[in-house]
Structures are given as structure tokens and as C-alpha cells.
C-alpha atoms as a PDB file:
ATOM      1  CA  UNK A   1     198.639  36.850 -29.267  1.00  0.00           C
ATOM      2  CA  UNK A   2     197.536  35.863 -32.533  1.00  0.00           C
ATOM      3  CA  UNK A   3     199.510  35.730 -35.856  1.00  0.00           C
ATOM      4  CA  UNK A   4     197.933  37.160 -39.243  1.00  0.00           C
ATOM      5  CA  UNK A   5     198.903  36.293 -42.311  1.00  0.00           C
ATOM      6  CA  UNK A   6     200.340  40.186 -43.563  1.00  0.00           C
ATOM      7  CA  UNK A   7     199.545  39.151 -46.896  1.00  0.00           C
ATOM      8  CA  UNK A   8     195.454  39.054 -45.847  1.00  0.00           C
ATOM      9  CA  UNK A   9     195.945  41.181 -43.251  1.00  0.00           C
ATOM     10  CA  UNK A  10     194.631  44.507 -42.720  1.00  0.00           C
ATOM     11  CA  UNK A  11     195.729  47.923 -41.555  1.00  0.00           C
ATOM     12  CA  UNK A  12     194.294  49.135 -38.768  1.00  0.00           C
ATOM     13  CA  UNK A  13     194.139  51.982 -36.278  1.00  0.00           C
ATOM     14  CA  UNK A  14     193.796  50.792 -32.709  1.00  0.00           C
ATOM     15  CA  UNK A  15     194.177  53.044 -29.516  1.00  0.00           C
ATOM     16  CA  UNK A  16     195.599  51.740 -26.312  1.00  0.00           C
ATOM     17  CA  UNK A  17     194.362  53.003 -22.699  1.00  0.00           C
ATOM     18  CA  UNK A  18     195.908  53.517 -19.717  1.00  0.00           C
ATOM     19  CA  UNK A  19     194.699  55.049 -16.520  1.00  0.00           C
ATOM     20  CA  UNK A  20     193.521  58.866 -17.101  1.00  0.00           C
ATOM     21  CA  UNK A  21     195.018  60.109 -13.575  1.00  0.00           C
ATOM     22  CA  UNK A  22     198.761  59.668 -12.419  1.00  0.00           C
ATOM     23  CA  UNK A  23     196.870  59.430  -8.929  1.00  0.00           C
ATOM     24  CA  UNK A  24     194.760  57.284  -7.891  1.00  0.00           C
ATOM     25  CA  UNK A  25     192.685  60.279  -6.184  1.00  0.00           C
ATOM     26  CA  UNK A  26     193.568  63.654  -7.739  1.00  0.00           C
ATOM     27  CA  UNK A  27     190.285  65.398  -6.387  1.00  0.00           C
ATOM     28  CA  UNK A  28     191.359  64.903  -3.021  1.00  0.00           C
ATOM     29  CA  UNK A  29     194.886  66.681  -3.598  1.00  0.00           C
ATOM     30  CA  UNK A  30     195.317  70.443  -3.112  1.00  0.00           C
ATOM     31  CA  UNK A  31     196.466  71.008  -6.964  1.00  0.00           C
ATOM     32  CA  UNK A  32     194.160  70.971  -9.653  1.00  0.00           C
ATOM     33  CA  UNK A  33     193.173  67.555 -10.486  1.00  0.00           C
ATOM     34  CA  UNK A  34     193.852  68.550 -14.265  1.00  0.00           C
ATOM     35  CA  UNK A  35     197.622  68.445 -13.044  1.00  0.00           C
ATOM     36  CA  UNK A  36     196.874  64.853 -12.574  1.00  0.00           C
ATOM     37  CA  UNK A  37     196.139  63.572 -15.825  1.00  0.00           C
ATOM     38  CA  UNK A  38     198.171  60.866 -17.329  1.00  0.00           C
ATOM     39  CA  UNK A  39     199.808  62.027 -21.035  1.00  0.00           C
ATOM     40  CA  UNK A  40     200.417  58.785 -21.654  1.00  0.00           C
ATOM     41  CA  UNK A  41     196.954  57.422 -21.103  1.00  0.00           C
ATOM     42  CA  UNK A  42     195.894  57.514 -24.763  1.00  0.00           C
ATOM     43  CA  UNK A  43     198.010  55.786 -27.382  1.00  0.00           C
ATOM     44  CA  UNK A  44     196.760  55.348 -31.060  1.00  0.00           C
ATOM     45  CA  UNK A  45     198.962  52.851 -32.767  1.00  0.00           C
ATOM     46  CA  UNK A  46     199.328  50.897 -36.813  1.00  0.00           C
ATOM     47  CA  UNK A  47     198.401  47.566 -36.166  1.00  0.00           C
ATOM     48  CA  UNK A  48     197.638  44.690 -38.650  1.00  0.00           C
ATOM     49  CA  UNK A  49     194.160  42.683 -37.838  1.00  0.00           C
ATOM     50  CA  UNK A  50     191.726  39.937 -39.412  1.00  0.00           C
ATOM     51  CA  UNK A  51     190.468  40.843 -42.994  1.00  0.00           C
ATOM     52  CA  UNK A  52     186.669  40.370 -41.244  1.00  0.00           C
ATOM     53  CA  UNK A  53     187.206  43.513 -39.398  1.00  0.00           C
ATOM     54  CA  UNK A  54     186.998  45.712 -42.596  1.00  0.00           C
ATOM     55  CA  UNK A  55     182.905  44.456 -42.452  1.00  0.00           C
ATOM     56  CA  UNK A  56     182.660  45.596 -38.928  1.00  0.00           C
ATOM     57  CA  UNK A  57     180.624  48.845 -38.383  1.00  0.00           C
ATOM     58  CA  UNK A  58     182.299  51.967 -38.005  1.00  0.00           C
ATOM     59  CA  UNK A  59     180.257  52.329 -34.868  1.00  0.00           C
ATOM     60  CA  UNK A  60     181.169  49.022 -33.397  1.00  0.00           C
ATOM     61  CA  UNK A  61     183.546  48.836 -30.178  1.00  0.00           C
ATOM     62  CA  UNK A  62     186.458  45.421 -30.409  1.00  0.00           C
ATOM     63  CA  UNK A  63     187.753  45.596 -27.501  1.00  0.00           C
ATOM     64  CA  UNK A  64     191.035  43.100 -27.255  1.00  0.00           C
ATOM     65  CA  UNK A  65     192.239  42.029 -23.567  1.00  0.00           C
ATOM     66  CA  UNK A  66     195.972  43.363 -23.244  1.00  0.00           C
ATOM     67  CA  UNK A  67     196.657  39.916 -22.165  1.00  0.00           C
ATOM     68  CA  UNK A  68     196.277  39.005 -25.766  1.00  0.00           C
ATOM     69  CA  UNK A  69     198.378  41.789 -27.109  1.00  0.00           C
ATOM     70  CA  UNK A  70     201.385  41.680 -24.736  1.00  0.00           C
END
């Protein structure tokens, strides 16, 4: 983890994966694999970050550990 200053901080939208499936092999089930799919595998969140990141391209991928975050 690492603490920012909220009075330099920025706001930021981040998203959070998870696994896409429930299981770890839904084609080889008799349901449809779309029956599968984890709701919960995409979570966009509010999170405050580095004031650098506002320079970053739009197009650019940071990709944080989840060690880091939790």
C-alpha cells in the first residue's frame, strides 16, 4: 500500500478483476458456459492516486499488483 497525500492527490477511476468464470472449466459442463460467468468479475471503483498519473496517456495500461492494494 502506499499513502497519498489527499490534498495532491487525484481522483481516479480504477477497475478491479476477478476471474470471468465461476468454474474453472465451464465449456466442459452441460449448461451453457454463459451460465458460468462471474458478476462479480468486473469492479470499477473511486480511488485517489499520484498527481503524475493525470500526464499518463489515456491509452496507457497501470496495472497495480493486488498485493499492493490489499
Amino acid at each position: 500500500m502506499h499513502w497519498v497525500s489527499i490534498a495532491h492527490a487525484i481522483e481516479a477511476e480504477v477497475r478491479e478483476y476477478d476471474r470471468l468464470f465461476l468454474h474453472e472449466a465451464p465449456d466442459s459442463q452441460t449448461a451453457d458456459f454463459s451460465t458460468f460467468v462471474n458478476p462479480e468479475s468486473l469492479k470499477v471503483r473511486k480511488a485517489f492516486v499520484e498527481p503524475h498519473i493525470k500526464h499518463a496517456s489515456c491509452w496507457r495500461t497501470i496495472s497495480i499488483p493486488t498485493s499492493w492494494v490489499f
